[in-house]
C-alpha atoms as a PDB file:
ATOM      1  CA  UNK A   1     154.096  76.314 -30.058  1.00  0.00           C
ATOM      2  CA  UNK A   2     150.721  74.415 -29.900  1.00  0.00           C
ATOM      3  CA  UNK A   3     148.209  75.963 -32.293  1.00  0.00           C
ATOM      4  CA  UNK A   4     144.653  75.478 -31.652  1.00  0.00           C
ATOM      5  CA  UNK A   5     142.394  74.252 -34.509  1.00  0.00           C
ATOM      6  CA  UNK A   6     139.805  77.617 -34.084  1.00  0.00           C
ATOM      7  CA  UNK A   7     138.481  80.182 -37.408  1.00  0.00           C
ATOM      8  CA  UNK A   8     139.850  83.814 -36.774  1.00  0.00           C
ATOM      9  CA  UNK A   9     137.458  85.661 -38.743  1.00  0.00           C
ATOM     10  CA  UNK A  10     138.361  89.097 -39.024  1.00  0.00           C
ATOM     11  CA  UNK A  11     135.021  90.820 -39.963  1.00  0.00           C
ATOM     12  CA  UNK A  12     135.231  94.595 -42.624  1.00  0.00           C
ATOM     13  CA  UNK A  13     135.730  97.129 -40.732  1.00  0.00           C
ATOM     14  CA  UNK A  14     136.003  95.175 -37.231  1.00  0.00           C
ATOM     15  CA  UNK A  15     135.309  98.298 -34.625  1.00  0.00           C
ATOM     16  CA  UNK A  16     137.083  96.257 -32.070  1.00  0.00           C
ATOM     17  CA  UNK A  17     139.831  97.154 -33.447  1.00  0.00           C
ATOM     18  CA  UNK A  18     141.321 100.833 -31.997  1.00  0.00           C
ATOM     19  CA  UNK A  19     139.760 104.198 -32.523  1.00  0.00           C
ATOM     20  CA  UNK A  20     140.929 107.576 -31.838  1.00  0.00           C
ATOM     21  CA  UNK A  21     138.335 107.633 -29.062  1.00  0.00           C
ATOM     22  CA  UNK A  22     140.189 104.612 -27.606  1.00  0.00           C
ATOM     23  CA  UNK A  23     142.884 107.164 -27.064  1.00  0.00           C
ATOM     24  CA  UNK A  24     141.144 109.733 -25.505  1.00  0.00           C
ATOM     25  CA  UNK A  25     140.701 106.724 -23.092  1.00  0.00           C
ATOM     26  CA  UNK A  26     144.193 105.925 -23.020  1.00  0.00           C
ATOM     27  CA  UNK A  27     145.398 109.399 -21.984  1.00  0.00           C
ATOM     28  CA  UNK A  28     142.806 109.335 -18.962  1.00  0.00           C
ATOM     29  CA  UNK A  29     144.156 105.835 -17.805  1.00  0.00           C
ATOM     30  CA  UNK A  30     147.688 107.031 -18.109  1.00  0.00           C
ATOM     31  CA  UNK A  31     147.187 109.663 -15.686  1.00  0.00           C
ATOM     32  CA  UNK A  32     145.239 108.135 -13.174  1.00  0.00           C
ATOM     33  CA  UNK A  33     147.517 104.756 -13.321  1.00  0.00           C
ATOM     34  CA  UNK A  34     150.778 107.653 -12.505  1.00  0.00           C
ATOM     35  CA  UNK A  35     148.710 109.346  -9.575  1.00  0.00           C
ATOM     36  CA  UNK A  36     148.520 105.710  -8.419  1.00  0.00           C
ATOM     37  CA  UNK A  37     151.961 104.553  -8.860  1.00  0.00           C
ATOM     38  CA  UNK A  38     153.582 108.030  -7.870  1.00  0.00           C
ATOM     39  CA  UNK A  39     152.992 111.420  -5.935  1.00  0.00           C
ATOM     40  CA  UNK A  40     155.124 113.743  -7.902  1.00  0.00           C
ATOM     41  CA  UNK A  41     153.695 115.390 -10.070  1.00  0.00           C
ATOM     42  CA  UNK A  42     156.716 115.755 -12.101  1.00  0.00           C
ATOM     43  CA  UNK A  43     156.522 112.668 -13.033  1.00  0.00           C
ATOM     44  CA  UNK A  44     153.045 112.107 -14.033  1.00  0.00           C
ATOM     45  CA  UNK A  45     153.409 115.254 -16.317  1.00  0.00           C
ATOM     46  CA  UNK A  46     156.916 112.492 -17.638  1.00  0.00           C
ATOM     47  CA  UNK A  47     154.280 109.442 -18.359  1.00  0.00           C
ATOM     48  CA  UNK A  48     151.940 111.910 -19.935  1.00  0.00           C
ATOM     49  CA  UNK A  49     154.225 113.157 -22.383  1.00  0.00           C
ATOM     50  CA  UNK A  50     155.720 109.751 -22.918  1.00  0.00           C
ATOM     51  CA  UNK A  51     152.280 108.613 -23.634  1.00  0.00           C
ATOM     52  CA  UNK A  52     151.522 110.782 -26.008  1.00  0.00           C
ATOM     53  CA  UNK A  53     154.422 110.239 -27.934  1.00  0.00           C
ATOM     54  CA  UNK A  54     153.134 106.385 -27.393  1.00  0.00           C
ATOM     55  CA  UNK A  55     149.867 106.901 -28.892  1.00  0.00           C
ATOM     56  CA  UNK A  56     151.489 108.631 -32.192  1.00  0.00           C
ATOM     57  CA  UNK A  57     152.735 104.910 -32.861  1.00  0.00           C
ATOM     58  CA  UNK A  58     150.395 102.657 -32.078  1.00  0.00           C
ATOM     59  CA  UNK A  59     148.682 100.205 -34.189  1.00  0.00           C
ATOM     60  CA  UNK A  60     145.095 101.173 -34.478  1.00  0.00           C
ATOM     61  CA  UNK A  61     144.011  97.813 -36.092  1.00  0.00           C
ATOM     62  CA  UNK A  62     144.889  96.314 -33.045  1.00  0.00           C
ATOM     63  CA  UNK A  63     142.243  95.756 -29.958  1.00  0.00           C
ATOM     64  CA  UNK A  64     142.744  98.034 -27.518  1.00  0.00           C
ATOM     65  CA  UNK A  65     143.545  95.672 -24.634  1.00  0.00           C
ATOM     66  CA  UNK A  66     146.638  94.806 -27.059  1.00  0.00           C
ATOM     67  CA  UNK A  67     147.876  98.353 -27.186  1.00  0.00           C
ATOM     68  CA  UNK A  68     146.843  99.017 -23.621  1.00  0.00           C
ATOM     69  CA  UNK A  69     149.631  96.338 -22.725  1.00  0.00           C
ATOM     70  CA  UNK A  70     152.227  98.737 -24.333  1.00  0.00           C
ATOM     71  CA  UNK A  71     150.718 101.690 -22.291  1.00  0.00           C
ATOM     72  CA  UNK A  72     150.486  99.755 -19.270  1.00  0.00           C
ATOM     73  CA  UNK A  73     154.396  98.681 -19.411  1.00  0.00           C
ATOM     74  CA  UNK A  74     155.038 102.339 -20.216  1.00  0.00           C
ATOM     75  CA  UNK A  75     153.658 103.642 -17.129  1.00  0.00           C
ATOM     76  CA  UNK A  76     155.268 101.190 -14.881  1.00  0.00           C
ATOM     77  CA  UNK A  77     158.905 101.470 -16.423  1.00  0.00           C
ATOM     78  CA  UNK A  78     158.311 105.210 -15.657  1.00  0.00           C
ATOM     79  CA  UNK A  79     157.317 104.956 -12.420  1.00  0.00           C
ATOM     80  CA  UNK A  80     159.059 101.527 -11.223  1.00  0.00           C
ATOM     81  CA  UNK A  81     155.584 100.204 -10.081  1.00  0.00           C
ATOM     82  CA  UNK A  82     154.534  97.496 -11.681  1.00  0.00           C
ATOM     83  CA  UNK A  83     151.046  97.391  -9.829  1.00  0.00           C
ATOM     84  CA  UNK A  84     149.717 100.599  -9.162  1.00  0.00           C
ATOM     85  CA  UNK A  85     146.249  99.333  -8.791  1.00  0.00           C
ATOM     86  CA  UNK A  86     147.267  96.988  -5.874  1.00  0.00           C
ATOM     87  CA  UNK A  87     145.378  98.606  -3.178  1.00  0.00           C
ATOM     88  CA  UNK A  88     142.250  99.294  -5.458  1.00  0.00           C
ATOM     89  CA  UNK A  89     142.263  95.546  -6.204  1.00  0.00           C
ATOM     90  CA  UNK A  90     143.007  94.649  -2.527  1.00  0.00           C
ATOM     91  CA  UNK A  91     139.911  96.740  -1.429  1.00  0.00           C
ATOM     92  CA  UNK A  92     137.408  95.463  -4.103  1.00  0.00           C
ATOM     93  CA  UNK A  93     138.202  91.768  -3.429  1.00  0.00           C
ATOM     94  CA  UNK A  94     137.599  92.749   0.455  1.00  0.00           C
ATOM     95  CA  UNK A  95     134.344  94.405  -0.803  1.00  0.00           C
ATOM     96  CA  UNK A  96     132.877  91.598  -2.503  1.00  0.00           C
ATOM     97  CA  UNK A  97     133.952  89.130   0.148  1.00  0.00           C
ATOM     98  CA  UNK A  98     131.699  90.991   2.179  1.00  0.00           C
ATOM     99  CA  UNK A  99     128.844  90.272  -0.069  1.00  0.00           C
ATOM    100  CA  UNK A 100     129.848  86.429  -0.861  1.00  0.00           C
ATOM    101  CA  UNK A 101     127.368  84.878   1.613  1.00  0.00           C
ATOM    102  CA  UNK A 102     124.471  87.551   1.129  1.00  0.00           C
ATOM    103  CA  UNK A 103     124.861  86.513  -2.406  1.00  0.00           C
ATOM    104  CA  UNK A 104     124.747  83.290  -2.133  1.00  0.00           C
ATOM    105  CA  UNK A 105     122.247  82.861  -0.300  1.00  0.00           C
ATOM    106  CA  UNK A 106     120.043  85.154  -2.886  1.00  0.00           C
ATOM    107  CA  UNK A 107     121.266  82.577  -5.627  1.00  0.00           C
ATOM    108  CA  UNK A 108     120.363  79.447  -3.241  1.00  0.00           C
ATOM    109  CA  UNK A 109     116.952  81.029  -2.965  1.00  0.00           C
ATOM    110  CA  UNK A 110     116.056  81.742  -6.730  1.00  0.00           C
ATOM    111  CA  UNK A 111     113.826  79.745  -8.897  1.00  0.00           C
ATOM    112  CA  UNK A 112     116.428  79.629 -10.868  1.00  0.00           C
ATOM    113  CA  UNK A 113     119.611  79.466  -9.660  1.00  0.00           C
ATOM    114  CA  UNK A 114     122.019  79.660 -12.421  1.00  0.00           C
ATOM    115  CA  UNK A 115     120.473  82.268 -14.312  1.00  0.00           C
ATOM    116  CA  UNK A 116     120.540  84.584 -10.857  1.00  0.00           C
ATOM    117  CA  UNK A 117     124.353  83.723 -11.076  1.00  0.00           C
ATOM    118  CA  UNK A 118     125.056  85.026 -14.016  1.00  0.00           C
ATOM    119  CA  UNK A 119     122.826  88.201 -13.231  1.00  0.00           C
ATOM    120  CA  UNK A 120     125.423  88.419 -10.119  1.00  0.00           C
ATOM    121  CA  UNK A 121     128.274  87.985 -11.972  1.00  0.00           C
ATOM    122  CA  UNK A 122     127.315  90.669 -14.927  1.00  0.00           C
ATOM    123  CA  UNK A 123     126.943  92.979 -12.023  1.00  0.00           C
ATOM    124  CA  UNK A 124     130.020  92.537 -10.466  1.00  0.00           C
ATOM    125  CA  UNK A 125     131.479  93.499 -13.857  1.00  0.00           C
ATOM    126  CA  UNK A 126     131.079  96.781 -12.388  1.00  0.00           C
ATOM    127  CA  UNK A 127     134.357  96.588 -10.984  1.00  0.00           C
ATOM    128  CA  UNK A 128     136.706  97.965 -13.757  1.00  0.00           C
ATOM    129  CA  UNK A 129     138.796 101.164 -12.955  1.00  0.00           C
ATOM    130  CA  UNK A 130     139.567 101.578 -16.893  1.00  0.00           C
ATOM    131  CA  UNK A 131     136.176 101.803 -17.921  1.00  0.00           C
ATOM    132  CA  UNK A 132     135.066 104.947 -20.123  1.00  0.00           C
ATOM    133  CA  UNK A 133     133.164 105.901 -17.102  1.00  0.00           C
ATOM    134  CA  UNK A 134     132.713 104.932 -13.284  1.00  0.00           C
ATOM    135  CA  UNK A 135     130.356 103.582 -11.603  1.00  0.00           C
ATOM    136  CA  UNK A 136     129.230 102.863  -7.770  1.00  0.00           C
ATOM    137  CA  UNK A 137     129.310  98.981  -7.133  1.00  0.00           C
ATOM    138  CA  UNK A 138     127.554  98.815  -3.943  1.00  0.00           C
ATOM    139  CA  UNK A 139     124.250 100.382  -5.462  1.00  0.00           C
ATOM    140  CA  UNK A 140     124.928  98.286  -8.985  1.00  0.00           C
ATOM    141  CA  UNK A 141     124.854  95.012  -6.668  1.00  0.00           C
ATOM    142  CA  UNK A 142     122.456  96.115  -4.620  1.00  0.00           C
ATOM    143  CA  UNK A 143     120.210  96.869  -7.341  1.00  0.00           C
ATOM    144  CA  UNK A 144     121.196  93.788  -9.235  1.00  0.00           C
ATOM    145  CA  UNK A 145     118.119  91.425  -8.367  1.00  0.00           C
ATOM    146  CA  UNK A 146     116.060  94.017 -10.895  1.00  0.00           C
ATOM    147  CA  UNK A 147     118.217  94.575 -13.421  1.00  0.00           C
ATOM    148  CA  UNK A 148     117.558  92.753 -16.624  1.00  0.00           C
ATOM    149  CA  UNK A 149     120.104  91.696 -19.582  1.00  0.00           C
ATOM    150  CA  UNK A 150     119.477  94.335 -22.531  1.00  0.00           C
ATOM    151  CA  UNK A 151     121.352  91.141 -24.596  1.00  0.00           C
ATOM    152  CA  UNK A 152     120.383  87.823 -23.235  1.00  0.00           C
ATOM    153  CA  UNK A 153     121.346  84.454 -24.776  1.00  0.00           C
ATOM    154  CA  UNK A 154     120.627  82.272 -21.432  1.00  0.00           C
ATOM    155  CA  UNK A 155     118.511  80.304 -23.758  1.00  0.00           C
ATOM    156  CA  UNK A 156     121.439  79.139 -25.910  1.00  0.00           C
ATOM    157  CA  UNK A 157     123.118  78.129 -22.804  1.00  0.00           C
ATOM    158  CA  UNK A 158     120.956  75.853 -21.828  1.00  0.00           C
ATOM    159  CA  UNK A 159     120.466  74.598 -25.066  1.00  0.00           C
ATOM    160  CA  UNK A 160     124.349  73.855 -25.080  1.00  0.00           C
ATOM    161  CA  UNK A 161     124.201  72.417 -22.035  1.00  0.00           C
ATOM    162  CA  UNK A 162     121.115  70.038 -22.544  1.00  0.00           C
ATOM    163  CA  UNK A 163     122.677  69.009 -25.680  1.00  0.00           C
ATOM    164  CA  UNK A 164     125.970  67.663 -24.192  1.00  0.00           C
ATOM    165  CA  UNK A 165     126.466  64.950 -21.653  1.00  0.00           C
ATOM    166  CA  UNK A 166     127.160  67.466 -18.874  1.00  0.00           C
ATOM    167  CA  UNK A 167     129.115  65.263 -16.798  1.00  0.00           C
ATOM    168  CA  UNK A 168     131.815  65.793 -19.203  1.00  0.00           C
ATOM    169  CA  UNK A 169     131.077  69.640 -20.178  1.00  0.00           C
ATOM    170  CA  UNK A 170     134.339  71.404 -20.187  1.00  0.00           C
ATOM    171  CA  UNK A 171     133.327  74.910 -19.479  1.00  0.00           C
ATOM    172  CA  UNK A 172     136.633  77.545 -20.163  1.00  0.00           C
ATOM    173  CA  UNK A 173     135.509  80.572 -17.845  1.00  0.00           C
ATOM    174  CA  UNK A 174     137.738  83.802 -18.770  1.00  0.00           C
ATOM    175  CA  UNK A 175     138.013  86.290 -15.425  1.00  0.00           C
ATOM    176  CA  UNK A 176     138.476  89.914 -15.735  1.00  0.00           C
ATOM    177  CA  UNK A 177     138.761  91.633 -12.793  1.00  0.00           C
ATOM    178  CA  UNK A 178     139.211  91.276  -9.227  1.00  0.00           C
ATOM    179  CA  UNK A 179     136.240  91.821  -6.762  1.00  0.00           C
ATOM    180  CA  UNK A 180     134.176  90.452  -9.093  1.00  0.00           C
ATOM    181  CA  UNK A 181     135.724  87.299  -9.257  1.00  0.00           C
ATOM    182  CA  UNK A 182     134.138  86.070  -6.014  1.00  0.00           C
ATOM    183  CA  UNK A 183     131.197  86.579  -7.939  1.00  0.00           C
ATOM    184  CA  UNK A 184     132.375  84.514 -10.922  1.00  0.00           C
ATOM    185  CA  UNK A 185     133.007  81.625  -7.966  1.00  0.00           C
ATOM    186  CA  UNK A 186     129.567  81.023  -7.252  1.00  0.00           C
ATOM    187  CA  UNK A 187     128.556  81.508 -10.912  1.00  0.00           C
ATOM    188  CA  UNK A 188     131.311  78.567 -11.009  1.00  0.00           C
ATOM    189  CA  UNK A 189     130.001  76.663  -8.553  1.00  0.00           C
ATOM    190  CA  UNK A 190     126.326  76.377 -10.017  1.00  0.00           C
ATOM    191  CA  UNK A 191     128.327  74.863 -13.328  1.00  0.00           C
ATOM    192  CA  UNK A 192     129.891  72.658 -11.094  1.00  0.00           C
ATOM    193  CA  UNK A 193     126.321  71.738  -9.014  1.00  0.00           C
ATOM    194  CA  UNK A 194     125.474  70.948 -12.875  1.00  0.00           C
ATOM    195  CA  UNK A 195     128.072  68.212 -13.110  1.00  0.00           C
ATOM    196  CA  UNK A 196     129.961  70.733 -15.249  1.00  0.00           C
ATOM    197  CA  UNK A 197     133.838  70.378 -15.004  1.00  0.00           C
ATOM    198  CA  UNK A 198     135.380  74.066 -14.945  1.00  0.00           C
ATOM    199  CA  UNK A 199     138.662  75.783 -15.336  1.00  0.00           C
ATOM    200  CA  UNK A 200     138.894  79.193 -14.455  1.00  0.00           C
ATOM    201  CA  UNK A 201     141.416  81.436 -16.549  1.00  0.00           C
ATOM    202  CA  UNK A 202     143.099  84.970 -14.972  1.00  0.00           C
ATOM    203  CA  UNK A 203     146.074  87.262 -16.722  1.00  0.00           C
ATOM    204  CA  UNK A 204     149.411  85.817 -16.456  1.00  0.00           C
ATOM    205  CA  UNK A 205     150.570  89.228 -14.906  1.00  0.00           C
ATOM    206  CA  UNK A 206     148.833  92.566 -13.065  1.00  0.00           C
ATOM    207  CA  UNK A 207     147.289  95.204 -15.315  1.00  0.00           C
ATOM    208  CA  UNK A 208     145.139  97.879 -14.322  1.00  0.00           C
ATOM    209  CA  UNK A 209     142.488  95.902 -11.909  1.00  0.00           C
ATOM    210  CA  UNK A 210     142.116  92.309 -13.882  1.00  0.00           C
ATOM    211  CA  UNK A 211     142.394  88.884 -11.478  1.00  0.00           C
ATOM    212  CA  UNK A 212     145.512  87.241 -11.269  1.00  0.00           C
ATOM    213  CA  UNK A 213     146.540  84.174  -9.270  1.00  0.00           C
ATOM    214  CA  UNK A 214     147.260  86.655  -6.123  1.00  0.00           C
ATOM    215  CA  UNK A 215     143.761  87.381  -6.541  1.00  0.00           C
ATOM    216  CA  UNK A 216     142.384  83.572  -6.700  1.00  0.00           C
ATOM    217  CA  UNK A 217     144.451  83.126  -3.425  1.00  0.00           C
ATOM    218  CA  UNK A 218     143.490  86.582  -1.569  1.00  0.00           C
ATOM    219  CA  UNK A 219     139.896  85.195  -2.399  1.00  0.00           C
ATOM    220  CA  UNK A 220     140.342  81.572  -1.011  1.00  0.00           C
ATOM    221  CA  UNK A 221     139.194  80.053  -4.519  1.00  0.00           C
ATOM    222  CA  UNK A 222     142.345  77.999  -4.864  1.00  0.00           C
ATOM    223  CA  UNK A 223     140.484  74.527  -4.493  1.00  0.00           C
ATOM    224  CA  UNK A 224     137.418  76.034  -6.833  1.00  0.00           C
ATOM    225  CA  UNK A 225     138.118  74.285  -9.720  1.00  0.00           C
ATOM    226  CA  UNK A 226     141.129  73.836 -11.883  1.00  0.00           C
ATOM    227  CA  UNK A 227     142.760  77.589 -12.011  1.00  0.00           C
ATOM    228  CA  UNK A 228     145.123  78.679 -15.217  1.00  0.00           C
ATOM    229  CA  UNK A 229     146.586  81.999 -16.383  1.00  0.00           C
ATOM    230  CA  UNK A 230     146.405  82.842 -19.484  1.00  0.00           C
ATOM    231  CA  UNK A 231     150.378  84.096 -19.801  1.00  0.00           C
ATOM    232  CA  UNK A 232     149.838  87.389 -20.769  1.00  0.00           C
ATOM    233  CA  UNK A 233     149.949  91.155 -19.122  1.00  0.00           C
ATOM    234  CA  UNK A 234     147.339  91.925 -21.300  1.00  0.00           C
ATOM    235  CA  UNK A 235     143.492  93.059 -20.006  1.00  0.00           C
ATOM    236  CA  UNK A 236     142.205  90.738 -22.188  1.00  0.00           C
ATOM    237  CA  UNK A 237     142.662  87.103 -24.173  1.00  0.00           C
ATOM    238  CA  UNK A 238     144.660  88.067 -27.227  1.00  0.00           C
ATOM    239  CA  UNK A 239     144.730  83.973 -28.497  1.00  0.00           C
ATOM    240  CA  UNK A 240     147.858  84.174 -30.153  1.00  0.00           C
ATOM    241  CA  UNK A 241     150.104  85.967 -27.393  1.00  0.00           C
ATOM    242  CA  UNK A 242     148.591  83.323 -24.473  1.00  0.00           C
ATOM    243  CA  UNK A 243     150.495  80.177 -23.422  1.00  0.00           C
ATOM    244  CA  UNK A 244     150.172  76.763 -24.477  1.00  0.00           C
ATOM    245  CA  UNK A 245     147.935  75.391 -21.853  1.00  0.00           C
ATOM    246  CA  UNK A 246     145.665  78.196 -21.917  1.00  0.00           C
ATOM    247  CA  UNK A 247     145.355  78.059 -25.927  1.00  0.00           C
ATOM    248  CA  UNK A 248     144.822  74.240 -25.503  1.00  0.00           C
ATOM    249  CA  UNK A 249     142.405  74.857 -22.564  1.00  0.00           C
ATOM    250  CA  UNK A 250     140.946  76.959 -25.315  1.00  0.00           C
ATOM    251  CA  UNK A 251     140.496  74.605 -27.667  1.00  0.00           C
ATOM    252  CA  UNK A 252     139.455  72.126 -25.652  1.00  0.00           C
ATOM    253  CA  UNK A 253     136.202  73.713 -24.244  1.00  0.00           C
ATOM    254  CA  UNK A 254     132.461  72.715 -24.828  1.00  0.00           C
ATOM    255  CA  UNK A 255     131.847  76.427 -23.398  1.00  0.00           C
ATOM    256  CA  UNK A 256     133.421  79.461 -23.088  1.00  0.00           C
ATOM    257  CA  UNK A 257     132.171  81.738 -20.741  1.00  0.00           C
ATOM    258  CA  UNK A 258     134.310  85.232 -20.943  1.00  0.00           C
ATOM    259  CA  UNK A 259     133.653  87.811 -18.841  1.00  0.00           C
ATOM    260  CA  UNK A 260     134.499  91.479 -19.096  1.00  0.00           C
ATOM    261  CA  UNK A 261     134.538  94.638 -21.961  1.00  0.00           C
ATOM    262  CA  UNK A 262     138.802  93.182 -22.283  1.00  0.00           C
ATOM    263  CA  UNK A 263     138.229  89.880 -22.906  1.00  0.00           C
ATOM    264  CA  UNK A 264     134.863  90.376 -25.236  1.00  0.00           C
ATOM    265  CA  UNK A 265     137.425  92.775 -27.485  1.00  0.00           C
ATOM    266  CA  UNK A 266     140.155  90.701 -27.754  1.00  0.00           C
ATOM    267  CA  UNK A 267     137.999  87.616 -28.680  1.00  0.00           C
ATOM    268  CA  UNK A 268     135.386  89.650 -31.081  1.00  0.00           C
ATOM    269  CA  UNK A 269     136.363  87.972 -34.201  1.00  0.00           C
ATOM    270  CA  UNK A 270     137.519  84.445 -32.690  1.00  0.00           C
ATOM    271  CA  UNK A 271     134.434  81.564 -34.002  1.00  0.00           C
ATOM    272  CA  UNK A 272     134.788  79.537 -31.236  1.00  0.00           C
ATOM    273  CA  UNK A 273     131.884  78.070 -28.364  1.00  0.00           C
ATOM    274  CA  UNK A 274     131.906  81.593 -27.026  1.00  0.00           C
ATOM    275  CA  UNK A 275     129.330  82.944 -24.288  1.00  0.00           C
ATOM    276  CA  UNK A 276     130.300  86.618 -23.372  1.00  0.00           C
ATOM    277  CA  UNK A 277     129.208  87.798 -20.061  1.00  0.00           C
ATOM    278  CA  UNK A 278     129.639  91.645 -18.998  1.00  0.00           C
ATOM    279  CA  UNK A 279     128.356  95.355 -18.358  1.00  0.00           C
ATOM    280  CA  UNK A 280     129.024  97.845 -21.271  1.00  0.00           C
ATOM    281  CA  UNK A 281     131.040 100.569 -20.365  1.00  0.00           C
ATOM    282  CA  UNK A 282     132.054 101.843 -23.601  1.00  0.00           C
ATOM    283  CA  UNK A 283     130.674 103.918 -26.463  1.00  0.00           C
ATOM    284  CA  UNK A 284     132.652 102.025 -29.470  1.00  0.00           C
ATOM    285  CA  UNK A 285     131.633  98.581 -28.066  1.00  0.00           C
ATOM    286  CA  UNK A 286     127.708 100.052 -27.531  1.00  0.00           C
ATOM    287  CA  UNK A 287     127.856 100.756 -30.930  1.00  0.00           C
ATOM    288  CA  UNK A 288     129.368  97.054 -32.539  1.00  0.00           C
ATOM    289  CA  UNK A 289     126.361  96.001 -30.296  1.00  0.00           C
ATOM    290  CA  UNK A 290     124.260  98.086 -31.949  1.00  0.00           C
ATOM    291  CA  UNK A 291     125.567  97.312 -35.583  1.00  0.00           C
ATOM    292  CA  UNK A 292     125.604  93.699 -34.552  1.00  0.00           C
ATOM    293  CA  UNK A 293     122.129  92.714 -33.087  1.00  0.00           C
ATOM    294  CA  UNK A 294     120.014  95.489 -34.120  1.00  0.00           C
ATOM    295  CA  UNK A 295     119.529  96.966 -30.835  1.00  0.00           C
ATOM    296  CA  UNK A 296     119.135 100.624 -31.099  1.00  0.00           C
ATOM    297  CA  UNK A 297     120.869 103.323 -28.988  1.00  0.00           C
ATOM    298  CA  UNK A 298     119.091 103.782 -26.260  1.00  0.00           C
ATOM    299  CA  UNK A 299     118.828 100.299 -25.108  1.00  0.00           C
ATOM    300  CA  UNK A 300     122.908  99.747 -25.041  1.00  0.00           C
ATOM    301  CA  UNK A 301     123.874 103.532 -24.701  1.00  0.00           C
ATOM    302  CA  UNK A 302     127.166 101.944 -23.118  1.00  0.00           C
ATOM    303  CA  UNK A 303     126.083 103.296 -19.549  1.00  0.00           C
ATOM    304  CA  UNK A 304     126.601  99.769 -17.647  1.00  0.00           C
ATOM    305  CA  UNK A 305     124.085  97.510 -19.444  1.00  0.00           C
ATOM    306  CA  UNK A 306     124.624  94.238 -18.898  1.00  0.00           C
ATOM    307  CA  UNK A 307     124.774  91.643 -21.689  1.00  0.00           C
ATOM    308  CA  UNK A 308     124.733  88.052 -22.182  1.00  0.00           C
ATOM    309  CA  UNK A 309     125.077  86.645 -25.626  1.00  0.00           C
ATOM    310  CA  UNK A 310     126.647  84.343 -27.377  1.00  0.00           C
ATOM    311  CA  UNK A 311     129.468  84.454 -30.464  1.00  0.00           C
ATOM    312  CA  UNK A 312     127.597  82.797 -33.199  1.00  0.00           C
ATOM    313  CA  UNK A 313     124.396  85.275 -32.278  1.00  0.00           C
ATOM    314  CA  UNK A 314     127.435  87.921 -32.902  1.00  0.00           C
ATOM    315  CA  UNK A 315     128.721  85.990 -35.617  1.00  0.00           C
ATOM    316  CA  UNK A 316     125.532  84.250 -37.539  1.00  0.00           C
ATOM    317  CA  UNK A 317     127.097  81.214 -39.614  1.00  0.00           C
END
């Protein structure tokens, strides 16, 4: 198995790793994940009890994405649906289709391009049906031009990106859900109108609402760029559990660009070229925020904020 040469530090008391509020959450997927994949009741009452019993076991030093994978499996074995978000997804890629060329043209427009790309793309975060709360998309991107990052590195970017020769800047960019990634595609192509060479990563299998490769085809992005999976059912990028391209795509990158609450959890403690991109939607992640960059509260109260910011401001030295 190819091991990439990257420092896992795991730092005291990591709060990535699961809390008993993280199970709250769990319970509240389960339920609406059976309702999805099932109308008898009977058996959502069956894949609450099972998850319960679930829950008693699980290892709470693990992210949550990683023990959402065993919840996720649960729920399907119960209910022999092994994508019970399949319409959701279907409608929110067909939703931000709809917006694509409105979009783009907004980004087109901008003084600067690339940063209202990235704005786009945070917003489109939005899209995440196992968030801690929900949230309307079509007023989140249609407020979007005003909204401002409450953590913004975009300054580090370009540093990175002045600093290499970008006609060989190997940008990994980590999806997370569907919908938005239409919005990751012409965040994508602005890299690429940079002379940056990108490979876009999606899970390896459906859970809950994140992109797969059904999702980079229902999207037409197929001739984007260089498309991977990352070989995993997980909702997020647990390193050690992905496949052997995607941990050498990994290792190979100038710039990292992962998107979504999943993918910032699982790769928390990973030192690597690391830019995470994403809306907060979670009390226990407000709160590393908060712990990590001094922010107080009230600025990332983990009621859709968006963030930009890189690993090493996350992880100083």
């Amino acid at each position: 198995m190819f091991v990439p040469n990257i420092c896992f530090a795991q730092p005291a008391g990591n709060p990535m790793q699961t809390h008993l509020d993280c199970l709250v959450c769990f319970m509240r997927q389960a339920l609406a994940a059976a309702r999805l994949g099932s109308v008898d009741p009977a058996l959502h009452r069956k894949v609450i009890d099972e998850t319960g019993r679930m829950l008693a076991d699980l290892d709470l030093e693990k992210s949550p994405p990683e023990n959402a994978v065993f919840l996720y499996r649960l729920i399907a074995d119960l209910t022999g649906n092994s994508d019970p978000f399949v319409g959701l997804k279907r409608e929110s890629n067909e939703f931000a289709l709809s917006m694509r060329d409105q979009i783009s043209n907004t980004i087109v427009g901008a003084s600067d391009p690339l940063r209202a790309a990235l704005r786009f793309a945070a917003c489109g975060n939005i899209i995440d049906y196992a968030a801690q709360h929900s949230f309307d998309a079509a007023v989140t991107m249609a407020e979007c031009g005003s909204q401002s990052f409450v953590l913004d590195d975009y300054p580090r970017l370009l540093e990175k990106l002045e600093h290499a020769d970008q006609e060989k800047t190997k940008i990994l960019y980590l999806a997370d859900n569907c919908g938005e990634l239409v919005f990751d595609s012409l965040l994508i192509g602005e890299l690429q109108r940079l002379g940056c060479v990108v490979t876009l990563a999606v899970r390896g299998a459906p859970v809950i609402n994140d992109a797969t490769m059904d999702d980079v085809h229902a999207c037409g992005l197929d001739t984007l760029c260089r498309v991977i999976d990352n070989g995993t059912d997980c909702p997020g990028t647990p390193l050690a559990d992905c496949s052997d391209i995607f941990q050498q795509a990994f290792a190979d990158a100038d710039v990292i660009l992962s998107k979504g609450m999943g993918n910032f959890e699982t790769l928390s403690d990973v030192s690597a070229p690391l830019f995470f991109l994403f809306t907060v939607k979670c009390m226990r992640v407000a709160s590393y925020l908060h712990k990590a960059t001094g922010k107080n509260a009230k600025e990332i109260a983990g009621s859709g904020e968006m963030v930009f910011v890189a690993q090493n401001t996350l992880l100083p030295g």
